[in-house]
N, C-alpha and C. Protein backbone atom coordinates (compact mmCIF):
# COMPACT_ATOMS: atom_id res chain seq x y z
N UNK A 1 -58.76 -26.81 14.98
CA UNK A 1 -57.71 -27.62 14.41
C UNK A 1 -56.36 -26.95 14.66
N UNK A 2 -55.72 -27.50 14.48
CA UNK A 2 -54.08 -27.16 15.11
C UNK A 2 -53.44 -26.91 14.30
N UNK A 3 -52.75 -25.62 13.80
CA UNK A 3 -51.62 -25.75 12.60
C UNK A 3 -50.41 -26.41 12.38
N UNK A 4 -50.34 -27.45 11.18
CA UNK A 4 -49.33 -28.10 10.77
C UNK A 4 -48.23 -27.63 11.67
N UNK A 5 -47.72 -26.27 11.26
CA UNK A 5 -46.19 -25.67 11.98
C UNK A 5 -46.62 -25.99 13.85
N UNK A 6 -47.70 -25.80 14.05
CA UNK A 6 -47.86 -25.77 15.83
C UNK A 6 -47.46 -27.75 16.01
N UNK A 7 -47.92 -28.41 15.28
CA UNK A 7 -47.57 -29.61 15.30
C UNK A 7 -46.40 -30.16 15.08
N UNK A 8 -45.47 -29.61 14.04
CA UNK A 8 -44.07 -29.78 13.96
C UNK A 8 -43.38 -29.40 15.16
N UNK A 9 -43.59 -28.37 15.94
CA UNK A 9 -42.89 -27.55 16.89
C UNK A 9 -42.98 -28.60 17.98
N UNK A 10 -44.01 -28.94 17.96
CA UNK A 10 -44.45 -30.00 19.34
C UNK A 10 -43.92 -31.16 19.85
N UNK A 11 -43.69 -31.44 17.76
CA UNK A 11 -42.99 -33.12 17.66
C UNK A 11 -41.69 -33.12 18.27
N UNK A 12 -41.13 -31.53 17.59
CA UNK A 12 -39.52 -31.59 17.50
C UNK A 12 -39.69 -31.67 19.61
N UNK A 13 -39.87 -31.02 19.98
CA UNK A 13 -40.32 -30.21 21.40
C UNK A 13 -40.04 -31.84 21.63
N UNK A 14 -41.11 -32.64 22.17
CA UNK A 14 -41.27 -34.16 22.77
C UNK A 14 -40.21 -34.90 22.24
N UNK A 15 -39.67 -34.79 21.10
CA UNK A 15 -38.43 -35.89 20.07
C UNK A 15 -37.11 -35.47 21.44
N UNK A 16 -36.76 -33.71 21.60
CA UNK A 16 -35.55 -33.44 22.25
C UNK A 16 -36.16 -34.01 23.60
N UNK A 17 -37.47 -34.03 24.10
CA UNK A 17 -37.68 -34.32 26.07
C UNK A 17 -37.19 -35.73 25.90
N UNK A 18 -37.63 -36.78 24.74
CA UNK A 18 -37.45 -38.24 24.85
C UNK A 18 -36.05 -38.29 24.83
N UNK A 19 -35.11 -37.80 23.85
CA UNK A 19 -33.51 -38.05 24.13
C UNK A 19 -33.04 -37.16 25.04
N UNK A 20 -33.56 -36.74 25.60
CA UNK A 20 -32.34 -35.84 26.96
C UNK A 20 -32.47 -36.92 28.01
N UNK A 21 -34.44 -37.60 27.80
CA UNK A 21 -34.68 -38.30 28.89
C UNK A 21 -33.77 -39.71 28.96
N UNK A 22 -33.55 -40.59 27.72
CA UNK A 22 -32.52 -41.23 26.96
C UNK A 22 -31.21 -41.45 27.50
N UNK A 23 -30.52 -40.07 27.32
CA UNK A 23 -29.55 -39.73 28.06
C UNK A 23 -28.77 -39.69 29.16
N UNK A 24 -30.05 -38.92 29.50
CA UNK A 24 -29.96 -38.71 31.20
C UNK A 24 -29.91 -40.63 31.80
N UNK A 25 -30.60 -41.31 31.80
CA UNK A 25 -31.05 -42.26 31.85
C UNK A 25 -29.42 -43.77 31.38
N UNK A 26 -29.28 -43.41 30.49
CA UNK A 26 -28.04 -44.18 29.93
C UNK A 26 -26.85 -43.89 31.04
N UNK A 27 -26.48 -42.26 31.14
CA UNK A 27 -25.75 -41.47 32.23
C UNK A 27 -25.93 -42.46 34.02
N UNK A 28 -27.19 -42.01 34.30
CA UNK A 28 -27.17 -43.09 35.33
C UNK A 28 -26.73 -44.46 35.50
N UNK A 29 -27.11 -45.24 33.91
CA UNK A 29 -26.67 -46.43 34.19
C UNK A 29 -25.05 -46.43 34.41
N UNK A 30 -23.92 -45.90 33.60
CA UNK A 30 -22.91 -45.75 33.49
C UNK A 30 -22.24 -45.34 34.99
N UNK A 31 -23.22 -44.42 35.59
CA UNK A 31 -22.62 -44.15 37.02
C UNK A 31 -22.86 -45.67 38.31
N UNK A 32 -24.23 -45.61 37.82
CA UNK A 32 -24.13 -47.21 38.55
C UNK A 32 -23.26 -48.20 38.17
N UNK A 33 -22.57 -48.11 37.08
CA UNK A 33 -21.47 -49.44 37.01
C UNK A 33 -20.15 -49.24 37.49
N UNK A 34 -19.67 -47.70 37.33
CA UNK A 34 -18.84 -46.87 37.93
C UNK A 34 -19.00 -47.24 39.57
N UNK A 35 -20.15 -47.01 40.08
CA UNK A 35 -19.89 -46.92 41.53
C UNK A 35 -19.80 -48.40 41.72
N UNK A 36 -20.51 -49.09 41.45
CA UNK A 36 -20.67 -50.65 41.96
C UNK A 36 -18.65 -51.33 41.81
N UNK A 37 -18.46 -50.58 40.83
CA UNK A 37 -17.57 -51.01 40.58
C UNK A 37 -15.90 -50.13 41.48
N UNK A 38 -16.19 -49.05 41.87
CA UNK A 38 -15.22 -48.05 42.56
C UNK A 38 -15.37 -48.24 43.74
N UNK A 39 -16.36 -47.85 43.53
CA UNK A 39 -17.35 -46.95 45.14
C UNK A 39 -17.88 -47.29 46.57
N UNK A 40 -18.63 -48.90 45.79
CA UNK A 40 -19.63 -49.40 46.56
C UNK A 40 -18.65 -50.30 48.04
N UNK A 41 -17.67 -50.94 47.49
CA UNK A 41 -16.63 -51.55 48.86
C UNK A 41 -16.84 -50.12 49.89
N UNK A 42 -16.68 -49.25 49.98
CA UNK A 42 -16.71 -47.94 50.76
C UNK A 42 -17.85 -47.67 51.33
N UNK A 43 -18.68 -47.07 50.69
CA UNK A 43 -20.20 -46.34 50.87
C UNK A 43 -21.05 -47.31 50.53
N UNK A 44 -21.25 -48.69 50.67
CA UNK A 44 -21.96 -49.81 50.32
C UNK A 44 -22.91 -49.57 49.15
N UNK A 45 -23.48 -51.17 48.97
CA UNK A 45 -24.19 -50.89 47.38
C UNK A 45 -25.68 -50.41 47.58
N UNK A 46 -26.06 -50.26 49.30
CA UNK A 46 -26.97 -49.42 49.18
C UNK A 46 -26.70 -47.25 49.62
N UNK A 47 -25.60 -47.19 49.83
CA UNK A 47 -25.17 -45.50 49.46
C UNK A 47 -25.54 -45.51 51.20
N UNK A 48 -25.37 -46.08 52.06
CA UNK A 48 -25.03 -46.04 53.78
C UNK A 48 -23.93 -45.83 54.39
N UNK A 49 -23.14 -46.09 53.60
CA UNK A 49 -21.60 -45.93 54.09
C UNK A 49 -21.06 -47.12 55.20
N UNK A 50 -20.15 -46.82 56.23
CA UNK A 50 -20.04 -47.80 57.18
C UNK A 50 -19.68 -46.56 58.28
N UNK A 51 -20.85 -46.79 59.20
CA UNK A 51 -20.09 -45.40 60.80
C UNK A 51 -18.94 -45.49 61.09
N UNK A 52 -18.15 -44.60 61.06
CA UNK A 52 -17.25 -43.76 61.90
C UNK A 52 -15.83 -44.02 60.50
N UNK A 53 -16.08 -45.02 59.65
CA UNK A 53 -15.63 -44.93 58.52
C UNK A 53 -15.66 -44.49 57.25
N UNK A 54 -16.73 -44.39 56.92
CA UNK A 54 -17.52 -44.23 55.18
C UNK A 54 -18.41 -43.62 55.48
N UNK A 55 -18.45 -42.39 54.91
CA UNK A 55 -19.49 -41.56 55.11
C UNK A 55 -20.98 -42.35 54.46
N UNK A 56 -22.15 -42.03 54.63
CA UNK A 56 -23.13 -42.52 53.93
C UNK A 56 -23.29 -41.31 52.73
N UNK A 57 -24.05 -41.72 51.64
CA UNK A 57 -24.10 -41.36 50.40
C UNK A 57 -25.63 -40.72 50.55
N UNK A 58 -26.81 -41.71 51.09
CA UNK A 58 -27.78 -41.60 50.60
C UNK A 58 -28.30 -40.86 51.54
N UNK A 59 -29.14 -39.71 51.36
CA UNK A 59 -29.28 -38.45 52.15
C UNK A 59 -28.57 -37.53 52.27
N UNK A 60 -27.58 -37.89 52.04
CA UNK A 60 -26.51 -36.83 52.56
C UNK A 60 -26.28 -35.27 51.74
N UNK A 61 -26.26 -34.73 53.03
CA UNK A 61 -26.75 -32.85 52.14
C UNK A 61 -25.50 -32.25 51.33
N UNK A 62 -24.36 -33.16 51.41
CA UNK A 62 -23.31 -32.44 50.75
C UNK A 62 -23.36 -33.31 49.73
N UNK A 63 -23.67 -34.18 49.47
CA UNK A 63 -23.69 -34.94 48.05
C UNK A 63 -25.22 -34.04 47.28
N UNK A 64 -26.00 -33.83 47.60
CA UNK A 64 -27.78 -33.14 47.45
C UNK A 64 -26.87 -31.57 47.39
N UNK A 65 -25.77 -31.04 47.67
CA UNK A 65 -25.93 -29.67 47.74
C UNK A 65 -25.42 -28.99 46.60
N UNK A 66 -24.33 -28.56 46.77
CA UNK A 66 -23.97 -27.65 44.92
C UNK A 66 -22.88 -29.29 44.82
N UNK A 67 -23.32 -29.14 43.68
CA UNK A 67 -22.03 -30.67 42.68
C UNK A 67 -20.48 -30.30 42.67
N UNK A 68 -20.26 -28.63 43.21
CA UNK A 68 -18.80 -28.59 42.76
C UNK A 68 -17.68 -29.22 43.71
N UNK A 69 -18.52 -28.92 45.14
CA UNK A 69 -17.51 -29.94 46.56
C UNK A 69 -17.56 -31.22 46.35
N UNK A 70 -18.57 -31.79 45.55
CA UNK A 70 -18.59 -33.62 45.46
C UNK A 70 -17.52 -33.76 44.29
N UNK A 71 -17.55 -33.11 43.04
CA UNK A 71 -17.08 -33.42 42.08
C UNK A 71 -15.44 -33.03 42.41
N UNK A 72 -15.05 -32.16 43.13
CA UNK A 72 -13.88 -31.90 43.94
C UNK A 72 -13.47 -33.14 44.90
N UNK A 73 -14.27 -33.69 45.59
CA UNK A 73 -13.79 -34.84 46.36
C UNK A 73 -13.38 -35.98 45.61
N UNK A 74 -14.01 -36.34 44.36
CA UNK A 74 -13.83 -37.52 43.37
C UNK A 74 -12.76 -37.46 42.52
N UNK A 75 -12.79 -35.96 42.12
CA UNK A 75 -11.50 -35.61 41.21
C UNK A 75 -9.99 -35.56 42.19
N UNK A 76 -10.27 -35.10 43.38
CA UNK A 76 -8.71 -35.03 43.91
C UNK A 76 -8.76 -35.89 45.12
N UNK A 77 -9.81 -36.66 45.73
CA UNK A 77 -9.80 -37.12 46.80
C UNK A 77 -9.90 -36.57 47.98
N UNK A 78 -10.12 -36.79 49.28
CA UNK A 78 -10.07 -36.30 50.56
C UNK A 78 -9.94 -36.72 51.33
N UNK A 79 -8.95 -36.17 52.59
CA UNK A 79 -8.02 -36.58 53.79
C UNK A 79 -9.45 -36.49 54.99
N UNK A 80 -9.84 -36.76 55.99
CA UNK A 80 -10.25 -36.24 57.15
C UNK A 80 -10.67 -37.37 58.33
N UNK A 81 -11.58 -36.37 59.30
CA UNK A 81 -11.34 -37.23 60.45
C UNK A 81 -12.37 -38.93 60.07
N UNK A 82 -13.07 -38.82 59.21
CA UNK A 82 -14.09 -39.84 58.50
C UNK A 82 -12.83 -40.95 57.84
N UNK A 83 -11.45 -40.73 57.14
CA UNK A 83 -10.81 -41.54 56.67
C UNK A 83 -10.43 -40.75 55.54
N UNK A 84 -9.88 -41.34 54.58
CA UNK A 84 -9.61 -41.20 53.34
C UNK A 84 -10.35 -41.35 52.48
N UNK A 85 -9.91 -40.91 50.96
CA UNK A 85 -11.01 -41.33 50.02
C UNK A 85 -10.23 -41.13 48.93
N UNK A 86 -9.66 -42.04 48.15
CA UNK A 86 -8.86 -41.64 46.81
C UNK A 86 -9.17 -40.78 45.62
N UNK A 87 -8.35 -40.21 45.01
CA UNK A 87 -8.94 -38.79 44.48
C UNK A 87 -8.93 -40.16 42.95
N UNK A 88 -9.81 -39.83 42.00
CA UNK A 88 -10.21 -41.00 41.13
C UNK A 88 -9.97 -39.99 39.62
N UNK A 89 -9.27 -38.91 39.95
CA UNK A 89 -9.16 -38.13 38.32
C UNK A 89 -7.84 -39.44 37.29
N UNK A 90 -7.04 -40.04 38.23
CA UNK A 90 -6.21 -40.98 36.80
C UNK A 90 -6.76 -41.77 36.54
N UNK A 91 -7.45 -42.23 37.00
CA UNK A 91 -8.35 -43.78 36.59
C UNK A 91 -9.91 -43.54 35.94
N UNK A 92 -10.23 -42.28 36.36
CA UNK A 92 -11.94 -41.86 35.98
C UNK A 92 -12.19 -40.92 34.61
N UNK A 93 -12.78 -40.73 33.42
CA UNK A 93 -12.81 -39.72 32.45
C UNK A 93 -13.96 -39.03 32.87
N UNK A 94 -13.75 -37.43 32.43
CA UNK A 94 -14.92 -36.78 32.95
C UNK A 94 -16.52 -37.45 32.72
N UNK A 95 -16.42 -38.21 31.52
CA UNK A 95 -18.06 -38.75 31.29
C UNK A 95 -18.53 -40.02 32.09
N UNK A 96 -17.04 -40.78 33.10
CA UNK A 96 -17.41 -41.68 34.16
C UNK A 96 -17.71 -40.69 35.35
N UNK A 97 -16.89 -39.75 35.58
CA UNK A 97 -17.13 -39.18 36.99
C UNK A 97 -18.45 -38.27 37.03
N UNK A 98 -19.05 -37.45 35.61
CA UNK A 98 -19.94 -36.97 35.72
C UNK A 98 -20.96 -37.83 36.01
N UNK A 99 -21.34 -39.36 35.44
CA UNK A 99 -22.12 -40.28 35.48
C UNK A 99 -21.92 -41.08 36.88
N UNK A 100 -20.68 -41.01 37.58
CA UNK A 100 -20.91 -41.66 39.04
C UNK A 100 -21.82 -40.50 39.87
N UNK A 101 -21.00 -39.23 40.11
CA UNK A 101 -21.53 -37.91 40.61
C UNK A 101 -22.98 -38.05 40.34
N UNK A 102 -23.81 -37.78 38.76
CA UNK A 102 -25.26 -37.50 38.80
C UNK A 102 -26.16 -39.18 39.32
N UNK A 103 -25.10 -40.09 39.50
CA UNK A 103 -26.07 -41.41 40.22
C UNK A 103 -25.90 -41.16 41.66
N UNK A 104 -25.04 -40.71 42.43
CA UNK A 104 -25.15 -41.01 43.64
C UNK A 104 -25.79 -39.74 44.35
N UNK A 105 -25.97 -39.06 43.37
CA UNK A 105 -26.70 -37.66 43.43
C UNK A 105 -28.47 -38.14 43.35
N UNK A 106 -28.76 -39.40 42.61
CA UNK A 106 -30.25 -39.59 42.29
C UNK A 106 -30.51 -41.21 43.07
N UNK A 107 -29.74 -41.59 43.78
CA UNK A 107 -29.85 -43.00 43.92
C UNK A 107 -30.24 -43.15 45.43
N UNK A 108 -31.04 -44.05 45.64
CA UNK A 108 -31.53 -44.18 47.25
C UNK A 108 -32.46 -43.54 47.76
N UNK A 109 -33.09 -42.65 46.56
CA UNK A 109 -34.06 -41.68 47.20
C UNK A 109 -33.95 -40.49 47.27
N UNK A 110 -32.34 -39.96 46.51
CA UNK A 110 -31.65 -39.07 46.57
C UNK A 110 -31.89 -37.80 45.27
N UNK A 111 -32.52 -36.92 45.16
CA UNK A 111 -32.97 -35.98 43.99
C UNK A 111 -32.05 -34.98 44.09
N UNK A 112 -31.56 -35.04 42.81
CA UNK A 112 -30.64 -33.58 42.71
C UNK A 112 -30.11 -33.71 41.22
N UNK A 113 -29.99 -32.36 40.72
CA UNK A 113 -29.17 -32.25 39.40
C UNK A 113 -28.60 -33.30 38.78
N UNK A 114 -28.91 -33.90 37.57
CA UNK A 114 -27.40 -35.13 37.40
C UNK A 114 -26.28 -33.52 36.65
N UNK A 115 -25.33 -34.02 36.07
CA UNK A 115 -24.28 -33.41 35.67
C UNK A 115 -23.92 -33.51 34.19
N UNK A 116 -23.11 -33.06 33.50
CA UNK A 116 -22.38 -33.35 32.47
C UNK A 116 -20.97 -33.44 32.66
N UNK A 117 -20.03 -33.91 31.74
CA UNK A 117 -19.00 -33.99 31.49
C UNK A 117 -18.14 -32.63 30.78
N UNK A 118 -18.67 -31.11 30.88
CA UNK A 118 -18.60 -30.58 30.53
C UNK A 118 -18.36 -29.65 31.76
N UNK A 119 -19.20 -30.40 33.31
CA UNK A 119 -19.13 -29.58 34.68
C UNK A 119 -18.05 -30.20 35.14
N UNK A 120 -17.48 -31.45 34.47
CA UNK A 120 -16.37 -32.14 35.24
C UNK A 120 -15.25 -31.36 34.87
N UNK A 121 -14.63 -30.70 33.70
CA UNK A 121 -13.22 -30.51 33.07
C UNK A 121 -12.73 -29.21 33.63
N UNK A 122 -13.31 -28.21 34.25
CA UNK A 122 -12.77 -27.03 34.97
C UNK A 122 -12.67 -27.54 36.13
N UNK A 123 -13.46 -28.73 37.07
CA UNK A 123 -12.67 -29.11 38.22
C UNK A 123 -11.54 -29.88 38.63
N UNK A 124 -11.10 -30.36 37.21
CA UNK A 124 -9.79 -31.18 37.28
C UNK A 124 -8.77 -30.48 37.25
N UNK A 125 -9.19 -28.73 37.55
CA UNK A 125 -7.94 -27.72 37.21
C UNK A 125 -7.85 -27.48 38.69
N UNK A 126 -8.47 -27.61 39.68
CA UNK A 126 -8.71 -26.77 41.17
C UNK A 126 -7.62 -27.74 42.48
């Protein structure tokens, strides 16, 4: 038989996996309305981009690699030979850009870290 306390520990244990999972989950949706709504004219609503214009989203190893160069491109934007890309820190709050960032980070087939809004506020200083 299992002790009461080993059973409390367990509940609490599964109660925090169900709301992070919750979370996490709500987070995505918020980034999907974010992008559909920012993003998707650019990098289409399936994360392909358009060649020699829009980079593609889905696969792509710099979106899959550390979050701080993506979350840098969203917060200040970027110039290059691919086009432009408007930097989205006046119009975006860290808990939209963390939630676009951890969807286009998980969307299309795409696995990687989602983020918080807590990884967004030291890159709006850089």
């Amino acid at each position: 038989m299992i002790p009461l306390t080993t059973m409390l520990i367990l509940t609490i244990i599964l109660s925090a996996i169900g709301t992070q999972a919750q979370e996490q989950q709500q987070l995505l949706q918020l980034g999907q309305e974010v992008y559909e709504n920012h993003c998707s004219d650019c990098h289409r609503s399936n994360g392909e981009g358009l060649p020699v214009k829009f980079p593609a989203l889905k696969g792509n190893a710099f979106v899959l690699g550390d979050p701080k160069p993506v979350l840098d491109t969203v917060i200040h934007g970027r110039t290059g030979k691919l086009g432009q890309m408007p930097a989205w820190k006046e119009f975006l709050d860290n808990n939209q850009i963390a939630a676009v960032v951890s969807y286009i980070r998980n969307a299309w087939g795409n696995k990687a870290p989602t983020l918080r809004p807590e990884d967004v506020a030291p890159r709006r200083k850089n």
